[in-house]
N, C-alpha and C. Protein backbone atom coordinates (compact mmCIF):
# COMPACT_ATOMS: atom_id res chain seq x y z
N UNK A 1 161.77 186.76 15.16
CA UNK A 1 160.37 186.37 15.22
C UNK A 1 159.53 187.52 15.74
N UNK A 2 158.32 187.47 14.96
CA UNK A 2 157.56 188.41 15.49
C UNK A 2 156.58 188.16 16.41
N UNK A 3 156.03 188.42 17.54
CA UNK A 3 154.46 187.70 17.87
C UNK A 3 153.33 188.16 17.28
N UNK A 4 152.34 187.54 17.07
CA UNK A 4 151.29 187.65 16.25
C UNK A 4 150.53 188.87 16.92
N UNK A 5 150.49 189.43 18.38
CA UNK A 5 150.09 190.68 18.89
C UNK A 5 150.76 191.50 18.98
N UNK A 6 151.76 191.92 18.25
CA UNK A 6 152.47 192.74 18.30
C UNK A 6 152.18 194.31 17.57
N UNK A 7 152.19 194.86 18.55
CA UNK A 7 151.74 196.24 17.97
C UNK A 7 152.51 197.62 17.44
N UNK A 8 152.62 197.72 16.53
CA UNK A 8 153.46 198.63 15.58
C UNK A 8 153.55 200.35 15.71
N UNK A 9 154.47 200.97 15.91
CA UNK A 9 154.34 202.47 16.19
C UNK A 9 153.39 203.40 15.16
N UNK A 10 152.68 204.23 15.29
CA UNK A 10 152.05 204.54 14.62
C UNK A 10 152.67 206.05 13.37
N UNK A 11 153.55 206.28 14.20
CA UNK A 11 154.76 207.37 13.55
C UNK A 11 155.79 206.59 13.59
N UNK A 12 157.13 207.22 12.08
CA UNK A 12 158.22 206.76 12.42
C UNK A 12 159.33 207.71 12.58
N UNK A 13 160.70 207.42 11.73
CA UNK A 13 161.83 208.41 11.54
C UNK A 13 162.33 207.97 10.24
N UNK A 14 162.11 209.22 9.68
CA UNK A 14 162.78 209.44 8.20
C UNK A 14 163.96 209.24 8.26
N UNK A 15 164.64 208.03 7.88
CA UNK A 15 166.33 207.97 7.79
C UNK A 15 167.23 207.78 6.60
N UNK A 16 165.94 207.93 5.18
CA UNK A 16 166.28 208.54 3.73
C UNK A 16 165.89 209.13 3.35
N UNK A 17 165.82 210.52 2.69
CA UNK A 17 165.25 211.43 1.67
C UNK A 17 164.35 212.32 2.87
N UNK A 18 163.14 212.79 2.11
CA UNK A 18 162.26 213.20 2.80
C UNK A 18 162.48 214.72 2.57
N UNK A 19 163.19 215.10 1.67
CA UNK A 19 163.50 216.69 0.81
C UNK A 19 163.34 216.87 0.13
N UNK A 20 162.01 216.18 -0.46
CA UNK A 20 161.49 216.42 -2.12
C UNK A 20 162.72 215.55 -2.63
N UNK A 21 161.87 215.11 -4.03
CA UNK A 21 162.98 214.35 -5.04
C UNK A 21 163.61 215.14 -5.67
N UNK A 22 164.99 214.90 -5.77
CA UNK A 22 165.78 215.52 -6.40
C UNK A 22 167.02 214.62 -6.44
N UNK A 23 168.34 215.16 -6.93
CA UNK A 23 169.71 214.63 -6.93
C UNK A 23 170.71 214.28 -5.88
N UNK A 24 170.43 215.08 -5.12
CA UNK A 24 171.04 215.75 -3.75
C UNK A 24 171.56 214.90 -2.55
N UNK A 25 172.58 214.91 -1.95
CA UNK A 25 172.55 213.60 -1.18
C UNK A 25 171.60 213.17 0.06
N UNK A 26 171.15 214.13 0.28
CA UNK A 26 169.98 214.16 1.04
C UNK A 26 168.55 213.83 0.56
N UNK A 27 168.46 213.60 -1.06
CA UNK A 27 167.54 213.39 -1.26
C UNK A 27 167.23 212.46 -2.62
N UNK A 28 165.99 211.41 -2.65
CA UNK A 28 166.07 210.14 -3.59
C UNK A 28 165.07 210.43 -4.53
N UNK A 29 164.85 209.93 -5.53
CA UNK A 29 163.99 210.49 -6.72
C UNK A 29 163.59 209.09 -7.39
N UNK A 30 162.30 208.57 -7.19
CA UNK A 30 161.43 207.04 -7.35
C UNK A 30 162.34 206.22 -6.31
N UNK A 31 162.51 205.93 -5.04
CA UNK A 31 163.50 204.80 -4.55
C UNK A 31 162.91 203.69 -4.87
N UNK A 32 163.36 202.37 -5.06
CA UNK A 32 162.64 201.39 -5.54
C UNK A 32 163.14 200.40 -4.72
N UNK A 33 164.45 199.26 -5.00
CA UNK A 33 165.06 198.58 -3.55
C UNK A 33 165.49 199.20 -2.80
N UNK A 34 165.61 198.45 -1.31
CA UNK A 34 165.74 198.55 0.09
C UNK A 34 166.52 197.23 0.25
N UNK A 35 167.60 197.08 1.24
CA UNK A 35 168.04 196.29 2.20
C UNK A 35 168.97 196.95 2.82
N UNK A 36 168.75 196.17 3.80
CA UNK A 36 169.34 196.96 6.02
C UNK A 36 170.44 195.50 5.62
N UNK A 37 171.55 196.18 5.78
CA UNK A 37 172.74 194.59 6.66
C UNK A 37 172.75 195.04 8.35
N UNK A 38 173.53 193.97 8.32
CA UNK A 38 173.45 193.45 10.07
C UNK A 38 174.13 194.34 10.51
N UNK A 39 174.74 195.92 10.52
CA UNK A 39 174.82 196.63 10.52
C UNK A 39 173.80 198.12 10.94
N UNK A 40 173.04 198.01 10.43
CA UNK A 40 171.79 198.54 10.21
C UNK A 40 172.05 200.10 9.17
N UNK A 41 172.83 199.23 8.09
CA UNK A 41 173.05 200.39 7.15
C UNK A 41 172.31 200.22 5.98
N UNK A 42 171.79 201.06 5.79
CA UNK A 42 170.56 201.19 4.09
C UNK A 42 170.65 201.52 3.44
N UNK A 43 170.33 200.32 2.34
CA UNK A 43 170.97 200.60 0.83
C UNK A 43 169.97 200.83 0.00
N UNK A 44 169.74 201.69 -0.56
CA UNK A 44 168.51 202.14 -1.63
C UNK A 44 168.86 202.14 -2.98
N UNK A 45 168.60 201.51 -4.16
CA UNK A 45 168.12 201.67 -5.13
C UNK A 45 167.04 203.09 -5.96
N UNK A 46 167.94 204.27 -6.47
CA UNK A 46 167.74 205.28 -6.40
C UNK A 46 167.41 205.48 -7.73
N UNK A 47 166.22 204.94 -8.74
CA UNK A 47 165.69 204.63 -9.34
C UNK A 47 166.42 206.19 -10.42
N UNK A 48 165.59 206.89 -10.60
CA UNK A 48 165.15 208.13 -11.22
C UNK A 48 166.87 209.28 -11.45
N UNK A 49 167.63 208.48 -10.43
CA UNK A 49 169.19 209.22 -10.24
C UNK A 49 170.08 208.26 -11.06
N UNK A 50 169.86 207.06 -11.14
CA UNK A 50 170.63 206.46 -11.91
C UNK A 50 171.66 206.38 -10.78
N UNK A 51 171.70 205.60 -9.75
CA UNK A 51 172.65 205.35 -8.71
C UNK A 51 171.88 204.15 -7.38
N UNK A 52 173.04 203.68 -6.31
CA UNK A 52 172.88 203.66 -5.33
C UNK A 52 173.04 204.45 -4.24
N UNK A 53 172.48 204.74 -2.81
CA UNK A 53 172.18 205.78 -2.15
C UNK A 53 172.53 204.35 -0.94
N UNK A 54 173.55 205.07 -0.05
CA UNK A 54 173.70 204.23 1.27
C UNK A 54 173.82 204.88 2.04
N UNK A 55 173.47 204.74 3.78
CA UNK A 55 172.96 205.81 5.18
C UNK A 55 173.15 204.66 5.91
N UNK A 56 174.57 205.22 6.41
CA UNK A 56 175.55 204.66 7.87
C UNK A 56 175.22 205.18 8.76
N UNK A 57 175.39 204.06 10.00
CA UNK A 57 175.09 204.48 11.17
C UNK A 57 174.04 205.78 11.76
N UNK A 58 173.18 205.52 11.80
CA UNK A 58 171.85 206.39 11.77
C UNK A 58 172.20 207.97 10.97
N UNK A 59 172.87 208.28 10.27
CA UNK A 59 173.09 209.52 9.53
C UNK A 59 172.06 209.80 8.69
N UNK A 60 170.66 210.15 9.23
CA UNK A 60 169.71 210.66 8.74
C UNK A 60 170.02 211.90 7.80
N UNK A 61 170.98 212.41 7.66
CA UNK A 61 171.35 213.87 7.02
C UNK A 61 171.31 213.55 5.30
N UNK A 62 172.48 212.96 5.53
CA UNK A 62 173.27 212.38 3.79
C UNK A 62 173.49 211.67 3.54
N UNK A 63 173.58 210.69 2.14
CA UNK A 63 173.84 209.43 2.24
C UNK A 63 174.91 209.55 1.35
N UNK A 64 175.07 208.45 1.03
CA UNK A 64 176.79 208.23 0.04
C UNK A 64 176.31 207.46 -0.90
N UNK A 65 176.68 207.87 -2.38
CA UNK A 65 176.49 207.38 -3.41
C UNK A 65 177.78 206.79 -3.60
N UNK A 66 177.47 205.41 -3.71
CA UNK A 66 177.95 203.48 -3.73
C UNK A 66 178.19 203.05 -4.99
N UNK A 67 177.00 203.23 -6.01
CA UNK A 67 176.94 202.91 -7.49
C UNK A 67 176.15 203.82 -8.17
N UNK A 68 177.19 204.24 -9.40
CA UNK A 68 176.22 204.68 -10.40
C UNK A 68 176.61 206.87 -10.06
N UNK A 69 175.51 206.92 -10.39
CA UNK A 69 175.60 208.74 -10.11
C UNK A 69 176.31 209.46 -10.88
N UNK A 70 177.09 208.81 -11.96
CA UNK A 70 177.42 209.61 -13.37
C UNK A 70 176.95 209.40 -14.04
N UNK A 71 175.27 209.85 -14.09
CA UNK A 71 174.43 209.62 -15.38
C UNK A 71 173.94 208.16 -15.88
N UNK A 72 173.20 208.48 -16.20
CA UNK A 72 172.73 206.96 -17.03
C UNK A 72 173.81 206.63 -18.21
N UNK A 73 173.95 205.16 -17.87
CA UNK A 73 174.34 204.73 -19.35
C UNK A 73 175.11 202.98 -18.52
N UNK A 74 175.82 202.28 -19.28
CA UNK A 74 176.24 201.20 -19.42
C UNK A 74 177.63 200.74 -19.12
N UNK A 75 178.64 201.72 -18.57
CA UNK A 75 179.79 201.69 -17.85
C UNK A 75 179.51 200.69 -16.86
N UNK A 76 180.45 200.43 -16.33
CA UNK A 76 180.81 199.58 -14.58
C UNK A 76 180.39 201.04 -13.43
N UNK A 77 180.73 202.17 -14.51
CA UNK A 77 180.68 203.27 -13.28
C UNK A 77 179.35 203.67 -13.60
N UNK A 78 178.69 203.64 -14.09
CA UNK A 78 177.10 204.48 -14.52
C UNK A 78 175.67 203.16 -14.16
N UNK A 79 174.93 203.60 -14.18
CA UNK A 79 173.82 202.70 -13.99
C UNK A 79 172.68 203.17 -14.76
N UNK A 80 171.99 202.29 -15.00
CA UNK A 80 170.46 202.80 -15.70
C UNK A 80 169.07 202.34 -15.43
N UNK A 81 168.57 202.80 -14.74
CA UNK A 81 167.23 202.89 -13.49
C UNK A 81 167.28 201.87 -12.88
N UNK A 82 167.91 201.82 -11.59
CA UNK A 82 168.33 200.65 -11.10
C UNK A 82 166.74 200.41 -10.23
N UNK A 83 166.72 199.05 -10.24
CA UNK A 83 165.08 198.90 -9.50
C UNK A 83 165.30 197.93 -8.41
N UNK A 84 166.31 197.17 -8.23
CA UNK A 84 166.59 196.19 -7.12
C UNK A 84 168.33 196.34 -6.69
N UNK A 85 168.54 195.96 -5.32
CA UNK A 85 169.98 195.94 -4.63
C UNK A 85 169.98 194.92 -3.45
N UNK A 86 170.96 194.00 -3.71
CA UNK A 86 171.18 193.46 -2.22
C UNK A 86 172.67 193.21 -1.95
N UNK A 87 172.88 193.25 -0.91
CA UNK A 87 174.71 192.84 -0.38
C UNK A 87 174.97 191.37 -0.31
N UNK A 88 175.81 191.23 -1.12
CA UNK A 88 176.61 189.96 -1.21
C UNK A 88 177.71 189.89 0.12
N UNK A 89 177.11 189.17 1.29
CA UNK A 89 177.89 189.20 2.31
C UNK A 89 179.55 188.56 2.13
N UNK A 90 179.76 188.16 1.81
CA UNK A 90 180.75 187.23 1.35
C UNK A 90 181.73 188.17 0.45
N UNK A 91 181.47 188.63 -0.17
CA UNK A 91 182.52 189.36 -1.10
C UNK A 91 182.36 191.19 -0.68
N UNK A 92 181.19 191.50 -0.15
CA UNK A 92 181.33 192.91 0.34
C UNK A 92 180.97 193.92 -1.02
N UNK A 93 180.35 192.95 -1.70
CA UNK A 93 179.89 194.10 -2.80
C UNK A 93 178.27 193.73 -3.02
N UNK A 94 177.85 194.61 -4.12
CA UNK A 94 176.46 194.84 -4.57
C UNK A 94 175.70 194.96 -5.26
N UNK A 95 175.07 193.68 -5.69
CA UNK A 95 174.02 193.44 -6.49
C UNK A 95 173.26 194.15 -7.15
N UNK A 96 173.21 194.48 -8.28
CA UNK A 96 172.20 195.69 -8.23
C UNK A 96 171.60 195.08 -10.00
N UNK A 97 169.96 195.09 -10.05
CA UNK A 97 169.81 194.61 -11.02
C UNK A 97 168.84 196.42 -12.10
N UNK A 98 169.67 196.26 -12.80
CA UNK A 98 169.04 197.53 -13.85
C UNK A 98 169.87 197.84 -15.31
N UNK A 99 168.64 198.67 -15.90
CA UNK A 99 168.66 198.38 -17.15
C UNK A 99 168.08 197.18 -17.99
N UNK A 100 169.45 196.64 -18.55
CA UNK A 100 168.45 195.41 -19.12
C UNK A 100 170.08 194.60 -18.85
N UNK A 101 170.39 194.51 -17.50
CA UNK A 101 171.01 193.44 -16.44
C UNK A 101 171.27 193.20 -15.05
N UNK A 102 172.07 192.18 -14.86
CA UNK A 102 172.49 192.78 -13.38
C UNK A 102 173.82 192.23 -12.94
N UNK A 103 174.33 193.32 -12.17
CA UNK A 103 175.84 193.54 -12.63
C UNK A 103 176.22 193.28 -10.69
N UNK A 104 177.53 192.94 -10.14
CA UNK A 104 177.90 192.92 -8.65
C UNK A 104 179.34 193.75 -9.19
N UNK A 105 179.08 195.08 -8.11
CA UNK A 105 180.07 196.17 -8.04
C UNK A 105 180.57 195.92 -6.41
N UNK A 106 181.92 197.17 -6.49
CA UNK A 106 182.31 196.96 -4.78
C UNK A 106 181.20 197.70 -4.37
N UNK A 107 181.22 197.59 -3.12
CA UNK A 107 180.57 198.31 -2.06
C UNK A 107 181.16 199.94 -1.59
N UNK A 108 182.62 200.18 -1.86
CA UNK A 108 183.54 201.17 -1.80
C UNK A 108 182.95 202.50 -2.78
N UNK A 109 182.59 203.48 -2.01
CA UNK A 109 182.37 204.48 -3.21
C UNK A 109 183.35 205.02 -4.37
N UNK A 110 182.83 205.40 -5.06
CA UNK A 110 183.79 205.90 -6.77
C UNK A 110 184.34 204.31 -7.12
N UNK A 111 184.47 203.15 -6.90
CA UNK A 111 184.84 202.06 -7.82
C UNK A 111 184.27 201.70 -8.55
N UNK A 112 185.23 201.56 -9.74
CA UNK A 112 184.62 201.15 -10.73
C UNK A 112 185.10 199.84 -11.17
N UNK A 113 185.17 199.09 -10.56
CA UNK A 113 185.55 197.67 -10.55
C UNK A 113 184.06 196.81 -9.92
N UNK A 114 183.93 195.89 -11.52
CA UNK A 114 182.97 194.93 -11.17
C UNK A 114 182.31 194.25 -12.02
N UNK A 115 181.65 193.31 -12.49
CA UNK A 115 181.15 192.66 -13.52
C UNK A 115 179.65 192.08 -13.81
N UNK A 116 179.66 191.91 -14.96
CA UNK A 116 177.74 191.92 -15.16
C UNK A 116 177.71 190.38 -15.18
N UNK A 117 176.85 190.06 -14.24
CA UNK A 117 176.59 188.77 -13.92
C UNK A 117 175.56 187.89 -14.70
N UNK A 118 174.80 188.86 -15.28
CA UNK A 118 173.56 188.86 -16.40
C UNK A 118 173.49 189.84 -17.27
N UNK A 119 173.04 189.35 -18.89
CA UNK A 119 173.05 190.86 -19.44
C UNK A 119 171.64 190.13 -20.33
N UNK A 120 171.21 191.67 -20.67
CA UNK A 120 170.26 191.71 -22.16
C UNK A 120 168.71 190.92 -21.36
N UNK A 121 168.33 191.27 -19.80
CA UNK A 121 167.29 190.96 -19.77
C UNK A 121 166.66 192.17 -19.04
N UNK A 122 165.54 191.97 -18.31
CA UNK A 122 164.82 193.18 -17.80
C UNK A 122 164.36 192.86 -15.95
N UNK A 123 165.44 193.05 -15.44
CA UNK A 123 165.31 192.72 -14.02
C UNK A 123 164.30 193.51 -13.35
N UNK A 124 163.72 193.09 -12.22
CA UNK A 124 162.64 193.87 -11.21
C UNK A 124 163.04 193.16 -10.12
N UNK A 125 163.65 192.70 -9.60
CA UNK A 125 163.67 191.94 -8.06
C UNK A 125 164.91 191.01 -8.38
N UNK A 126 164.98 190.50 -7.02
CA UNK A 126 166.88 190.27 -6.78
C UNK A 126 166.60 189.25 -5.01
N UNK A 127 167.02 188.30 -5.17
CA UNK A 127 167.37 187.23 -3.93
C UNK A 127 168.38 186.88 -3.24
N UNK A 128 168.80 186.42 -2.44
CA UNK A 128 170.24 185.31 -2.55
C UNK A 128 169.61 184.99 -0.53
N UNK A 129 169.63 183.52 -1.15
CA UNK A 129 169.85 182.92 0.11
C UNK A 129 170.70 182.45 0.90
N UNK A 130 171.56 181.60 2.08
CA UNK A 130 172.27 181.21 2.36
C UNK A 130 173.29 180.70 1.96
N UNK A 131 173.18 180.10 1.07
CA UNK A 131 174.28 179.25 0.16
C UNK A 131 174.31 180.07 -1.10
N UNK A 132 173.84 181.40 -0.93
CA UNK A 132 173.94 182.23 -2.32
C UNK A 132 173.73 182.09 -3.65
N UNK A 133 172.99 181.19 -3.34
CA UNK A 133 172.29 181.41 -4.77
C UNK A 133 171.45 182.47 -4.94
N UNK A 134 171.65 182.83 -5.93
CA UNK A 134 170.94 184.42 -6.47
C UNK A 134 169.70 184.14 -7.62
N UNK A 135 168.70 184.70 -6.81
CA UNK A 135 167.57 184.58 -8.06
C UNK A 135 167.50 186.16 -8.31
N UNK A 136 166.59 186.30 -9.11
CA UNK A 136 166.71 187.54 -10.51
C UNK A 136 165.32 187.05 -10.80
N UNK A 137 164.39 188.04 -10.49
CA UNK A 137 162.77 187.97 -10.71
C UNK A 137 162.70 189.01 -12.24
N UNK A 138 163.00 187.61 -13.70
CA UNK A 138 162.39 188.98 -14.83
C UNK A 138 160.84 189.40 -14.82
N UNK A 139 161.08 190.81 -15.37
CA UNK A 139 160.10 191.61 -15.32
C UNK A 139 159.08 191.81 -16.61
N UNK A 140 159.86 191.75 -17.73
CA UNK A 140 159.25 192.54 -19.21
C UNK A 140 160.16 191.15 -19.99
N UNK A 141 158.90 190.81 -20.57
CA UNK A 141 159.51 189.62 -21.93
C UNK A 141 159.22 188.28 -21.97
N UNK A 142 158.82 188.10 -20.25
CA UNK A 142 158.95 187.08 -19.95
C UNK A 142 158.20 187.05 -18.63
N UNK A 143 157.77 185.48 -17.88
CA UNK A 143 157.53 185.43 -16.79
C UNK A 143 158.64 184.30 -16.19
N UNK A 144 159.84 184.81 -15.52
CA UNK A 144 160.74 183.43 -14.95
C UNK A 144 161.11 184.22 -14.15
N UNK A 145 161.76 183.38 -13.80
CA UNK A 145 162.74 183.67 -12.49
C UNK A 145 163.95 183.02 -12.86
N UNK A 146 165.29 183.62 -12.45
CA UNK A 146 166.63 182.58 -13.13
C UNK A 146 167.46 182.43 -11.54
N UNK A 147 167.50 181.28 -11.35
CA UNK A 147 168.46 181.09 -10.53
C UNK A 147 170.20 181.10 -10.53
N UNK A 148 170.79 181.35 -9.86
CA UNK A 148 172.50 181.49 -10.22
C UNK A 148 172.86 181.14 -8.76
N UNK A 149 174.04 179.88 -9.18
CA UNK A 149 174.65 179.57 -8.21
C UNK A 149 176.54 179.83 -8.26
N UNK A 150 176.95 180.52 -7.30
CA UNK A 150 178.53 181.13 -7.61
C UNK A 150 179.38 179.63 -7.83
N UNK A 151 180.83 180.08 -8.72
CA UNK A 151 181.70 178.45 -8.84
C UNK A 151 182.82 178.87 -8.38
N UNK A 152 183.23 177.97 -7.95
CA UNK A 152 184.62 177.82 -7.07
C UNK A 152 185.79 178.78 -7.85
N UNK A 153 185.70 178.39 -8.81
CA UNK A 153 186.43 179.40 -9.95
C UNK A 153 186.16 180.43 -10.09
N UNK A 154 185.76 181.05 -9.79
CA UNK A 154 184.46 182.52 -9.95
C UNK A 154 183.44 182.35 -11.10
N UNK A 155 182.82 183.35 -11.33
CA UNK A 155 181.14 183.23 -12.16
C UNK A 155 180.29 183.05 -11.43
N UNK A 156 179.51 182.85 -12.25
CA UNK A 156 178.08 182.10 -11.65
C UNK A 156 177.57 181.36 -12.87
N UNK A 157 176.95 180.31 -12.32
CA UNK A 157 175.93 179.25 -13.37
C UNK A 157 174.62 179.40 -13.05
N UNK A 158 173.98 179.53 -14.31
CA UNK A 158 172.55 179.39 -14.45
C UNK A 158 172.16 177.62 -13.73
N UNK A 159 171.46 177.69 -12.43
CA UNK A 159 170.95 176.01 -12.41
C UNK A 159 169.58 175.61 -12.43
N UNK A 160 168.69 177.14 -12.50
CA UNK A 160 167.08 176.54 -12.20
C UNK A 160 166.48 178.05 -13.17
N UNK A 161 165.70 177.69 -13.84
CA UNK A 161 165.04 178.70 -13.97
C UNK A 161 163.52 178.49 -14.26
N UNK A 162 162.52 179.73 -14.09
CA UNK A 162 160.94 179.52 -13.78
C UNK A 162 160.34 180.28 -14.87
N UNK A 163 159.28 179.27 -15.75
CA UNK A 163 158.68 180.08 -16.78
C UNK A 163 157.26 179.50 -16.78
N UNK A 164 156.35 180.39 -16.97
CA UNK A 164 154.96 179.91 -17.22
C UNK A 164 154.75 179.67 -15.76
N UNK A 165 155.14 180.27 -14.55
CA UNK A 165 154.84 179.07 -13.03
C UNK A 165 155.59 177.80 -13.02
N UNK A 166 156.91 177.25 -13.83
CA UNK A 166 157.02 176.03 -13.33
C UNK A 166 158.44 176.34 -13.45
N UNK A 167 158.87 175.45 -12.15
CA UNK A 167 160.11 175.80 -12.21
C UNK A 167 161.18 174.25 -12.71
N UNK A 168 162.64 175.03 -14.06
CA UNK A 168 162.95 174.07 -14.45
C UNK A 168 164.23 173.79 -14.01
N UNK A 169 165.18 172.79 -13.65
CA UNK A 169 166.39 172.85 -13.15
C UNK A 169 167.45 172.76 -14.69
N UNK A 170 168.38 173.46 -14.51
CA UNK A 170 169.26 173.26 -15.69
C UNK A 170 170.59 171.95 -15.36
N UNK A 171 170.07 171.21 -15.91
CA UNK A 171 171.34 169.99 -16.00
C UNK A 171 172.53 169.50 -16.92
């Protein structure tokens, strides 16, 4: 909780990039998602590199490329302008919605083990609440939102999705 007078530093500390855009592990090129785990490790969505970019334990220096970083393209190992990321606490891997899907990889760098959870749409934003259900805010084609809830079996099921402003449940 925050209090409503709470007053904010007026400087901060650079603890990604901040070396000109480029490739470099020190440095991010368009970053687009952000999320901190309870950890306080940051995961960036490294738009323009075609990767994820993660910075452990305050290591302001370098970060570690997580997903992606062999070029653009459509592998399990490659990514293509990734624009959203969040951690799936539960399984230890990572969401990441780009291109035209969105796919949950490990969290382990160089793996290439993992599967597209959605394909053939145009993601911009990425959810999951408590009980993990995962929403997926599309971007281009459409105005919805798709909800996904995980099954005991593995997958996920489509159960709600939002078009025009209204949201519909799938039964």
């Amino acid at each position: 909780n925050i209090p409503a007078n709470a007053k904010w530093a007026q400087s901060g500390v650079t603890i990604a990039g901040g070396n000109g855009y480029g490739g470099a592990t020190n440095q991010l090129y368009f970053p687009l998602g952000l999320i901190i785990d309870d950890d306080q490790t940051v995961v960036i969505a490294d738009n323009q590199n075609d990767r994820i970019m993660q910075w452990k334990n305050s290591n302001t220096t370098n970060g570690q490329v997580v997903a992606g970083g062999k070029g653009q393209g459509t592998g399990l190992h490659q990514l293509d302008h990734p624009t959203d990321v969040l951690i799936d606490k539960e399984t230890d891997g990572l969401i990441i919605c780009e291109g035209s899907r969105v796919v949950r990889l490990s969290r382990r760098s160089g793996t290439t083990k993992g599967e597209i959870l959605i394909d053939n749409i145009k993601c911009c934003g990425l959810a999951m609440d408590e009980q993990r259900y995962l929403y997926v805010c599309v971007c281009v084609g459409a105005e919805k939102i798709i909800t996904q809830q995980p099954q005991p079996q593995g997958g996920w099921m489509d159960i709600a999705y939002a078009k025009r402003r209204t949201l519909h449940f799938v039964s």
